[in-house]
C-alpha atoms as a PDB file:
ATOM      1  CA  UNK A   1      -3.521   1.736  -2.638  1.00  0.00           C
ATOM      2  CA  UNK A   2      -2.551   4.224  -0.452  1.00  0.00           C
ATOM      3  CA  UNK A   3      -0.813   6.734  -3.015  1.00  0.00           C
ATOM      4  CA  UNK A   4      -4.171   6.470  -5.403  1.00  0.00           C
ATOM      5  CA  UNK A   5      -6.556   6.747  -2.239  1.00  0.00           C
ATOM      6  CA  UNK A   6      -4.783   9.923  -1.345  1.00  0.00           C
ATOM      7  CA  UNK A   7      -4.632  11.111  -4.678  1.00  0.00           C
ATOM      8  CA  UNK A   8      -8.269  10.566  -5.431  1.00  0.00           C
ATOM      9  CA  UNK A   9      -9.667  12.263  -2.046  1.00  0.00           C
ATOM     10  CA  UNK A  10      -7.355  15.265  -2.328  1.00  0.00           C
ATOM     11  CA  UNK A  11      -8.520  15.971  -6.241  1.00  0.00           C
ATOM     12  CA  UNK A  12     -11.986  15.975  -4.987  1.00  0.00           C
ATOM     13  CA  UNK A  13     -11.859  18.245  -1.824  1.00  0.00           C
ATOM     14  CA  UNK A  14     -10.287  20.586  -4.003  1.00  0.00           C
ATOM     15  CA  UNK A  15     -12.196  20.109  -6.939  1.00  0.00           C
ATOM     16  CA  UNK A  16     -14.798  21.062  -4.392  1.00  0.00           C
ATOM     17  CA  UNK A  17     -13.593  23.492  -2.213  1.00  0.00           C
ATOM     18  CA  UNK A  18     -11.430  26.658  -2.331  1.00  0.00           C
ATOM     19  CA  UNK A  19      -7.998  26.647  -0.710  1.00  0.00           C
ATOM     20  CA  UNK A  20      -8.836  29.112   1.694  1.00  0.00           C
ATOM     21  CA  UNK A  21     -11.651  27.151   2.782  1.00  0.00           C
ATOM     22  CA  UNK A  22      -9.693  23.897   3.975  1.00  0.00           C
ATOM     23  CA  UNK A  23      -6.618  25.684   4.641  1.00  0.00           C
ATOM     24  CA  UNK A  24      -7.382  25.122   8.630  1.00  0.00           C
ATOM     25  CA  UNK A  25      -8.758  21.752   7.872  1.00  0.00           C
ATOM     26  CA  UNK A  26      -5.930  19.226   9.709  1.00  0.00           C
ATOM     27  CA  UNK A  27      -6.942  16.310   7.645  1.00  0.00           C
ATOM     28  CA  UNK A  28      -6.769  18.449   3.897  1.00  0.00           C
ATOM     29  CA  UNK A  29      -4.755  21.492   4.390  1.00  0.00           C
ATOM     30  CA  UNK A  30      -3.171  23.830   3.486  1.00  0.00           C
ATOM     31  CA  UNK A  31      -2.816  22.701   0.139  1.00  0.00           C
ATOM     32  CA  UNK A  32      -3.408  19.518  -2.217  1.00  0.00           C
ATOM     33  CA  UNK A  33       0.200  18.282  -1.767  1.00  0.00           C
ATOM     34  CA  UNK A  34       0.612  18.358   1.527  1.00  0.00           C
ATOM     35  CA  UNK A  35      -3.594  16.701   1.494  1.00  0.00           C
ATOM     36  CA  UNK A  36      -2.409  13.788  -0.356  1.00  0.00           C
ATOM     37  CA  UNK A  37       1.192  13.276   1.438  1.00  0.00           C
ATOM     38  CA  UNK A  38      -0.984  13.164   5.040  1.00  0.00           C
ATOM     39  CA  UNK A  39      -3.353  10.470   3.442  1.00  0.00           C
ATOM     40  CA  UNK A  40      -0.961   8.273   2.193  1.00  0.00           C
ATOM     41  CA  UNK A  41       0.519   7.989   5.755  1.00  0.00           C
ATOM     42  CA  UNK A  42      -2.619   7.460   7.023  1.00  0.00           C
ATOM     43  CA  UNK A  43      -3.573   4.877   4.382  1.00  0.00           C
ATOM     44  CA  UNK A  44      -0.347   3.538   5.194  1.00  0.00           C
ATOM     45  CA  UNK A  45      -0.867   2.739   8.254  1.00  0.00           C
ATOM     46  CA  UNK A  46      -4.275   0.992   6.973  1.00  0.00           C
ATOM     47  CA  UNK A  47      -2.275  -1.174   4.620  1.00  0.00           C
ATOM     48  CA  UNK A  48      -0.056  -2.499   7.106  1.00  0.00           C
ATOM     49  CA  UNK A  49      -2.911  -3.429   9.109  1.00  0.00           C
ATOM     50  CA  UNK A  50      -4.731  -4.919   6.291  1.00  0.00           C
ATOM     51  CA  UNK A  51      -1.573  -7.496   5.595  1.00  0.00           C
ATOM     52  CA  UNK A  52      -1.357  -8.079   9.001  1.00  0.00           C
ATOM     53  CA  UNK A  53      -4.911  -8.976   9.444  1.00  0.00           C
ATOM     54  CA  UNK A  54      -4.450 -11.408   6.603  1.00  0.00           C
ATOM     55  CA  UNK A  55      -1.495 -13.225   7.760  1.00  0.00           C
ATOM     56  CA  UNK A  56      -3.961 -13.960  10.360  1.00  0.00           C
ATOM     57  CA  UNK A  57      -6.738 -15.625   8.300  1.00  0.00           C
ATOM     58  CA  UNK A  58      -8.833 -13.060   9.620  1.00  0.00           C
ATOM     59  CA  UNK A  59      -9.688 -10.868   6.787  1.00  0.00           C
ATOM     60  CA  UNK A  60      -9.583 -11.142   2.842  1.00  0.00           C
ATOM     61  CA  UNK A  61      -8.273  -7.633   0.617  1.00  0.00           C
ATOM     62  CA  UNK A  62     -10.024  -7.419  -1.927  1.00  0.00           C
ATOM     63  CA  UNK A  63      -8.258  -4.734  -4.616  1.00  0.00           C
ATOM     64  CA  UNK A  64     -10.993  -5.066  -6.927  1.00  0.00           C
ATOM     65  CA  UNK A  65     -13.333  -3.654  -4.657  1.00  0.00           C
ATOM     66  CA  UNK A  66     -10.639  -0.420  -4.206  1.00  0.00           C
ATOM     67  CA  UNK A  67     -10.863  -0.345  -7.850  1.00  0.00           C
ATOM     68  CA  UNK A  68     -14.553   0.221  -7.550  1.00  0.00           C
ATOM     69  CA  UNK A  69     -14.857   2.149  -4.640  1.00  0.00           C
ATOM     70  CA  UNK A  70     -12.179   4.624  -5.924  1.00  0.00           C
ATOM     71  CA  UNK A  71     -13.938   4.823  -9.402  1.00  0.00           C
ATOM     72  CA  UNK A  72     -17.617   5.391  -7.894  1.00  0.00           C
ATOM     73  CA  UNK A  73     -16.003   7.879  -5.585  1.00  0.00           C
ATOM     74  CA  UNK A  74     -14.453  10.355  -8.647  1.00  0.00           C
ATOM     75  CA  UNK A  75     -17.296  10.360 -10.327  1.00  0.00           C
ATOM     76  CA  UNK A  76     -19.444  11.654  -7.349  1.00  0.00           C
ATOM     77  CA  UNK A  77     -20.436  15.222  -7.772  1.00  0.00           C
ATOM     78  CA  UNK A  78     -19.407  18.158  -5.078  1.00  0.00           C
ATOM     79  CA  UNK A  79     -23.341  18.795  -4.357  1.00  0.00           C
ATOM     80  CA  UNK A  80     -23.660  14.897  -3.958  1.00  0.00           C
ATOM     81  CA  UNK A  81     -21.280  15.187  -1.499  1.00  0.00           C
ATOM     82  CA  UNK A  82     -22.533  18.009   0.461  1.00  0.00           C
ATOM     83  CA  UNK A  83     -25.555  16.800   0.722  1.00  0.00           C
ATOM     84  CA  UNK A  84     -24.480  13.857   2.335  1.00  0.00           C
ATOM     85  CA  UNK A  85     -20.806  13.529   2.842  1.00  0.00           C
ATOM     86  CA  UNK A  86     -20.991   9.887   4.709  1.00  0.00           C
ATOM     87  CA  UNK A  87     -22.861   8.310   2.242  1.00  0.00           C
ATOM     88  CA  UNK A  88     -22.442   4.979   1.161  1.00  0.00           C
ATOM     89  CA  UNK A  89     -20.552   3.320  -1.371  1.00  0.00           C
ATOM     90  CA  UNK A  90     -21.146  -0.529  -1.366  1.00  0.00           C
ATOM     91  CA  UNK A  91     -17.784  -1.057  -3.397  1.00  0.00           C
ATOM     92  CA  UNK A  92     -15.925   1.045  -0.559  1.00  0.00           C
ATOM     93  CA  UNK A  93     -17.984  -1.529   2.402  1.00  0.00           C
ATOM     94  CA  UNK A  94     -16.020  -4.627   0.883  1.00  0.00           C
ATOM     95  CA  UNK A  95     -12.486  -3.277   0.471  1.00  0.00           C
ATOM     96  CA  UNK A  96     -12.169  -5.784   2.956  1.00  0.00           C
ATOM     97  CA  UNK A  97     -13.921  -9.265   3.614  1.00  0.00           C
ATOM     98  CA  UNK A  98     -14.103 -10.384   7.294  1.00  0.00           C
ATOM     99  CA  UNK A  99     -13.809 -13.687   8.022  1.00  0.00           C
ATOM    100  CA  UNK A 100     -14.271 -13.146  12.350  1.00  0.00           C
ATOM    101  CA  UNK A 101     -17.411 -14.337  14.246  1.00  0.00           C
ATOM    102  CA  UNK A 102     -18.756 -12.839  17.552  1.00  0.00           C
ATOM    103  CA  UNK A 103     -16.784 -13.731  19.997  1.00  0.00           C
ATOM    104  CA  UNK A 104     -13.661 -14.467  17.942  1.00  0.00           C
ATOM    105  CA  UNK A 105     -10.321 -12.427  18.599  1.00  0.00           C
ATOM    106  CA  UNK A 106      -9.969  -9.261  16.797  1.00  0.00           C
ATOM    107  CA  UNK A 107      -7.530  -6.248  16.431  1.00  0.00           C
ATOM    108  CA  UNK A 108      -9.280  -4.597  13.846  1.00  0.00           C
ATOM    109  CA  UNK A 109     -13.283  -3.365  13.268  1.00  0.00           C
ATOM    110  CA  UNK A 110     -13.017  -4.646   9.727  1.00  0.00           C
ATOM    111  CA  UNK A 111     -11.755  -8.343  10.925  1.00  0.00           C
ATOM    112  CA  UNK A 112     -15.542  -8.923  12.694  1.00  0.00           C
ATOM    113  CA  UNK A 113     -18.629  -9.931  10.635  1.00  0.00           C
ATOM    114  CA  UNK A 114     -20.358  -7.809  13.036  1.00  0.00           C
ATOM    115  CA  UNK A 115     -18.413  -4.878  12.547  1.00  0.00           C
ATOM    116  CA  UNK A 116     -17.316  -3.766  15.853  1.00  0.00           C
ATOM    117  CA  UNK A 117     -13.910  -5.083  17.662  1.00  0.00           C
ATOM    118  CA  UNK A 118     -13.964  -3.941  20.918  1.00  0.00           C
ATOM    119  CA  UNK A 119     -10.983  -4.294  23.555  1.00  0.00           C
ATOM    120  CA  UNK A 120      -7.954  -4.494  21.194  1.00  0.00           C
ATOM    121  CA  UNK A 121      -5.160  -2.955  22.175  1.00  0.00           C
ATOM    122  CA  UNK A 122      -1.609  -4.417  23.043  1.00  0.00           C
ATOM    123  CA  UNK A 123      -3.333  -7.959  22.940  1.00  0.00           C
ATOM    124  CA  UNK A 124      -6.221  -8.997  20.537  1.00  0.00           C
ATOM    125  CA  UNK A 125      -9.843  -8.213  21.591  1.00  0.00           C
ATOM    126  CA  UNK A 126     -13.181  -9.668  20.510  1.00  0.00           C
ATOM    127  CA  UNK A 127     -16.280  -9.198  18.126  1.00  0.00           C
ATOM    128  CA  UNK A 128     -19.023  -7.858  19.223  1.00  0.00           C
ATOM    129  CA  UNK A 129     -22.790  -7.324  18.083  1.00  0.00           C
ATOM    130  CA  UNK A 130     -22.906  -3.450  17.252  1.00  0.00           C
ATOM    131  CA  UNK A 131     -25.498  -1.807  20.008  1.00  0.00           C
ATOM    132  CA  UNK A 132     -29.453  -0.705  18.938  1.00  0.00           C
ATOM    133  CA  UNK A 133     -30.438   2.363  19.061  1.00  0.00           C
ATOM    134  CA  UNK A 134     -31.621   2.973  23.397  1.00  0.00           C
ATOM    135  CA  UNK A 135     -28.756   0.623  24.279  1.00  0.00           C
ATOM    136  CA  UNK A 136     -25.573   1.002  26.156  1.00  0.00           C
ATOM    137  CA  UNK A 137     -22.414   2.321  23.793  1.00  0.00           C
ATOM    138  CA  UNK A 138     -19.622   2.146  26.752  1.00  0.00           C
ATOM    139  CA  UNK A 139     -18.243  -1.025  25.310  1.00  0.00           C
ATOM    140  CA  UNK A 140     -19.712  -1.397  22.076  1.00  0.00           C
ATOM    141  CA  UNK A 141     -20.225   0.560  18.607  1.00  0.00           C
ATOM    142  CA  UNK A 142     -23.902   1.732  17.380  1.00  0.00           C
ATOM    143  CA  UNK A 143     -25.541   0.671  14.153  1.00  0.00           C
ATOM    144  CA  UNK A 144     -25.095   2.567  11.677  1.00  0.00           C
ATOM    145  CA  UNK A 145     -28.638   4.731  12.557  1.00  0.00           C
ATOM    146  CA  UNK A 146     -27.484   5.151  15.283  1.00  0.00           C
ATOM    147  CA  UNK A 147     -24.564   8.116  17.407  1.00  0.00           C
ATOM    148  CA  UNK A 148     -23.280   7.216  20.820  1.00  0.00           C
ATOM    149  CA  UNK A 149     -23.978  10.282  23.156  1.00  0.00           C
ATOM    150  CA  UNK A 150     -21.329  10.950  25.204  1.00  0.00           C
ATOM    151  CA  UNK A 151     -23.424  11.986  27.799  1.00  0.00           C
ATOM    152  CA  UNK A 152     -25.047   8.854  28.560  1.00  0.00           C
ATOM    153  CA  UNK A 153     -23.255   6.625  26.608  1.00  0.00           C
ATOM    154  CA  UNK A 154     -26.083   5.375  24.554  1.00  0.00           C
ATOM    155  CA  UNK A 155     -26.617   5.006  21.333  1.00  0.00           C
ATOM    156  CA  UNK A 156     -29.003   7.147  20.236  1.00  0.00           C
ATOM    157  CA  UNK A 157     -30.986   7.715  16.381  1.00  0.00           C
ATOM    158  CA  UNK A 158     -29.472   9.669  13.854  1.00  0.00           C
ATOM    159  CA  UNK A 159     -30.982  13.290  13.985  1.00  0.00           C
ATOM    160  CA  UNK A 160     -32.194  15.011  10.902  1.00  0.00           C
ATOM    161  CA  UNK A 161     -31.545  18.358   9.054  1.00  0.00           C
ATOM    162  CA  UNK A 162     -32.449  21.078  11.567  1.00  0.00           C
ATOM    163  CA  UNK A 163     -32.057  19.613  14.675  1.00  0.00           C
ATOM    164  CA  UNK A 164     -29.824  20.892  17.036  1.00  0.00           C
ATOM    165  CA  UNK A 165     -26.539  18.590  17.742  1.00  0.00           C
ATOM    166  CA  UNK A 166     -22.940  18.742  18.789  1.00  0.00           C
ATOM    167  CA  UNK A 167     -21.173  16.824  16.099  1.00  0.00           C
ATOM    168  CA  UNK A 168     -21.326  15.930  13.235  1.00  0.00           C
ATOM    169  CA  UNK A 169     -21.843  11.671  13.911  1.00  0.00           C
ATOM    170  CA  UNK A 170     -25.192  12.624  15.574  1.00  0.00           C
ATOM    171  CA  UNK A 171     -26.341  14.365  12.622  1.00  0.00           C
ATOM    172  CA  UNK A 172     -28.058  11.798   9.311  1.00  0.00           C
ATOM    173  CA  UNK A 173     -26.444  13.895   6.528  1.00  0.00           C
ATOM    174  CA  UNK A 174     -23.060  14.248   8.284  1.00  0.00           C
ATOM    175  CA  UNK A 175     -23.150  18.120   9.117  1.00  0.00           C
ATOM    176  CA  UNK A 176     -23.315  20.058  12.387  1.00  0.00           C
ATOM    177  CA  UNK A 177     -22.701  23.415  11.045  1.00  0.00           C
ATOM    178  CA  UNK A 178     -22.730  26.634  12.470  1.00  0.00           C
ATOM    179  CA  UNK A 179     -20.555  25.661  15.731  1.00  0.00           C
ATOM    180  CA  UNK A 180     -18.092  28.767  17.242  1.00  0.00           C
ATOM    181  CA  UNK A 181     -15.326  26.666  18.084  1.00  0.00           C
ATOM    182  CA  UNK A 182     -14.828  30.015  21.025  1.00  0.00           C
ATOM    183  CA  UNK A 183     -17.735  29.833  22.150  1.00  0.00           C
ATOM    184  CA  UNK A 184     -19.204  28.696  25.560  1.00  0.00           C
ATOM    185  CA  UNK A 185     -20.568  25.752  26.502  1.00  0.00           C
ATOM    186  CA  UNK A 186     -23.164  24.289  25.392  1.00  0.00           C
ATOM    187  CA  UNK A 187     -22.368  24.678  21.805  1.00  0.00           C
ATOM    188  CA  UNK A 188     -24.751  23.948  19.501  1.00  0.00           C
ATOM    189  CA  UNK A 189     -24.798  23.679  15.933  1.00  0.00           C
ATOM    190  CA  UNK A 190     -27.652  22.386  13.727  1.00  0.00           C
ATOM    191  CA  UNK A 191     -27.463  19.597  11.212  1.00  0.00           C
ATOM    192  CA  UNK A 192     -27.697  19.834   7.742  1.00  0.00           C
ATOM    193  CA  UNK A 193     -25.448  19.837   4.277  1.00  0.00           C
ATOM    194  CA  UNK A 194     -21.803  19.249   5.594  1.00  0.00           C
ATOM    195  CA  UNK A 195     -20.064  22.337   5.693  1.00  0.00           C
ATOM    196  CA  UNK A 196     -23.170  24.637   5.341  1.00  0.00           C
ATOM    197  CA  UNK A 197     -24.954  26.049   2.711  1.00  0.00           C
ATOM    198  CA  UNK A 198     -23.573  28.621  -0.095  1.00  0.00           C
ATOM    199  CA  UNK A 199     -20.656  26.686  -1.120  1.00  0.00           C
ATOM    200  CA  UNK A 200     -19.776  23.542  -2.683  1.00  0.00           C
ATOM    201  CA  UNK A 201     -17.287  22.521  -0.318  1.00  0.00           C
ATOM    202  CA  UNK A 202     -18.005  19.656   2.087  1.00  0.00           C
ATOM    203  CA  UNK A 203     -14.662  19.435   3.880  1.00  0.00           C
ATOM    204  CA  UNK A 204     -14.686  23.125   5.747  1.00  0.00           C
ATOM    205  CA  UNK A 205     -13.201  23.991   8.838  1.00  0.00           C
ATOM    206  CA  UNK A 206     -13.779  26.476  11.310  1.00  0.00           C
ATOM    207  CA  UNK A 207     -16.988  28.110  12.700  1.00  0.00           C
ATOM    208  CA  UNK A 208     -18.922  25.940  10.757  1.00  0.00           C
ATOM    209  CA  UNK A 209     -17.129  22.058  12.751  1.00  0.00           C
ATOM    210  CA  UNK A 210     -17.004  21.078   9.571  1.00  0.00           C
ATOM    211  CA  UNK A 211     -13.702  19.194   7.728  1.00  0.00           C
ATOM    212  CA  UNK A 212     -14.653  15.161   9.254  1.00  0.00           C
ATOM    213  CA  UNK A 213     -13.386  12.480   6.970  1.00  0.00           C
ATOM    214  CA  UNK A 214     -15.621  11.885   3.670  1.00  0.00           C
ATOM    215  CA  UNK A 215     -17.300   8.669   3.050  1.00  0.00           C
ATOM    216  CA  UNK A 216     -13.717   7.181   1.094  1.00  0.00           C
ATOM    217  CA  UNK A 217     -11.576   8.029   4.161  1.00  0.00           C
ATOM    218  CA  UNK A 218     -14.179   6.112   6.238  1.00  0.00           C
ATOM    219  CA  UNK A 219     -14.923   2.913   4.543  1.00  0.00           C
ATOM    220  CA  UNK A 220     -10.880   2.548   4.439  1.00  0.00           C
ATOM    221  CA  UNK A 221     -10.311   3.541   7.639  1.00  0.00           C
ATOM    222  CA  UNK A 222     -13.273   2.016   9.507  1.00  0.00           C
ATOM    223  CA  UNK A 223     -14.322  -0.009   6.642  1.00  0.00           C
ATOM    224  CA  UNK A 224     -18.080  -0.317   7.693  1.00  0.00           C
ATOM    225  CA  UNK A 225     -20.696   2.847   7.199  1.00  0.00           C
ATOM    226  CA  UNK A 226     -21.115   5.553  10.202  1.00  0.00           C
ATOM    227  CA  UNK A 227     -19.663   3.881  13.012  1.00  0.00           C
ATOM    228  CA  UNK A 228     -20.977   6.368  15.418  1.00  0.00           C
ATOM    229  CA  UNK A 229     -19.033   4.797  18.704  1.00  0.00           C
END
C-alpha cells in the first residue's frame, strides 16, 4: 500500500502541476522522487497503525477498498481536482472499517464509528460524537460541513467561493488562495479553486497557501472526509 499510494499521488500532482510550481511544496517537492519517497514514509507510518489497530479488534483493512480508491483517484482529472481538491471518494472512506462505539477506547480517528478519537496519546482515548456546526471544537472534531475556528474554538460552516478565510479547512472547495505568507496580520485570503485560477495545478505553494494534502492523502491519513478539527 504505501509504495502504490505514493506512487499514485506523486504521478498526479505532477501530471498536474509544473515542477517549479510545487518545488516549495513540503509535502510534494522538489521533484516526483523525492514526492513519492516522503509518502511512503508517511503511509508507512499509516500501515503500522492500521495492523496495530487490528490486532486490537478495533478496525478491519480492507485492501479492496485501496484498490478502488487508488483506481477512482488516477482517473480523476487535474480540473476535477482543482475545483475541489477534498472531494470525496467513497472507496477511499472505507479503506478502513471501524468496529469502535462512542465511548469505547481509541488511538486512532479511523477506529471510532463516529469518526473522531479524541484524547489518545501515550494511553488509549475515547470516541466521540463529531461536534455540529455552533458547537464547541476544544475537545472534539466538526462534521464534515463544518471548520473549527481557532478563535473561538467552534465549529463553524464551511464558507463558499469568495469569502474571505484563513485556511484552507474553512473554505467548501478546499482553497484559500491569495495569502502573502510575509504579510501582516490579519491575513486574508479568499476561497475558491485550490491553488488559484490560471493553472491546473492544485497542490501550489507559496503566496497563494496552497499545497494541503489532496483528498487520497486524507482519506488514508484521516480516513473520514474534511475533518476540520
Amino acid at each position: 500500500m504505501p509504495a502504490k499510494a505514493a506512487k499514485t499521488i506523486c504521478t498526479k500532482v505532477y501530471a498536474c502541476c509544473m515542477a517549479s510550481e510545487v518545488a516549495n511544496n513540503g509535502q510534494y517537492g522538489p521533484d516526483q522522487l523525492g514526492c513519492e519517497v516522503k509518502l511512503k514514509t508517511a503511509f508507512d507510518g499509516q500501515k503500522n497503525a492500521g495492523t496495530a489497530s487490528e490486532s486490537k479488534g478495533r478496525a478491519t483493512y480492507k485492501g479492496d477498498k485501496l484498490a478502488e480508491c487508488l483506481a477512482a483517484y488516477e482517473k480523476l482529472t487535474c480540473e476535477e481536482l482543482k475545483k475541489n481538491a477534498d472531494a470525496e471518494i467513497a472507496a477511499c472512506d472505507a479503506v478502513f472499517e471501524a468496529k469502535v462505539a462512542l465511548d469505547g477506547a481509541c488511538s486512532q480517528d479511523f477506529e471510532c464509528l463516529s469518526g473522531s478519537c479524541r484524547g489518545a496519546g501515550a494511553a488509549d482515548g475515547a470516541c466521540k460524537a463529531r461536534s455540529a456546526i455552533g458547537s464547541s471544537c476544544m475537545d472534539t472534531a466538526c462534521v464534515d460541513e463544518a471548520y473549527c475556528n481557532g478563535g473561538d474554538s467552534t465549529c463553524r460552516a464551511l464558507k463558499s467561493d469568495g469569502e474571505a478565510c484563513a485556511a484552507h479547512r474553512e473554505c467548501a472547495t478546499g482553497g484559500c488562495n491569495g495569502r502573502n505568507p510575509d504579510g501582516g496580520m490579519p491575513n486574508m485570503g479568499t476561497c475558491g479553486q485550490k491553488g488559484g485560477p490560471g493553472t491546473t495545478c492544485y497542490a501550489q505553494d507559496g503566496c497563494s497557501i496552497a499545497g494541503g494534502a489532496p483528498l487520497i492523502v486524507l482519506a488514508l491519513a484521516a480516513l473520514r472526509r474534511r475533518r476540520r478539527s
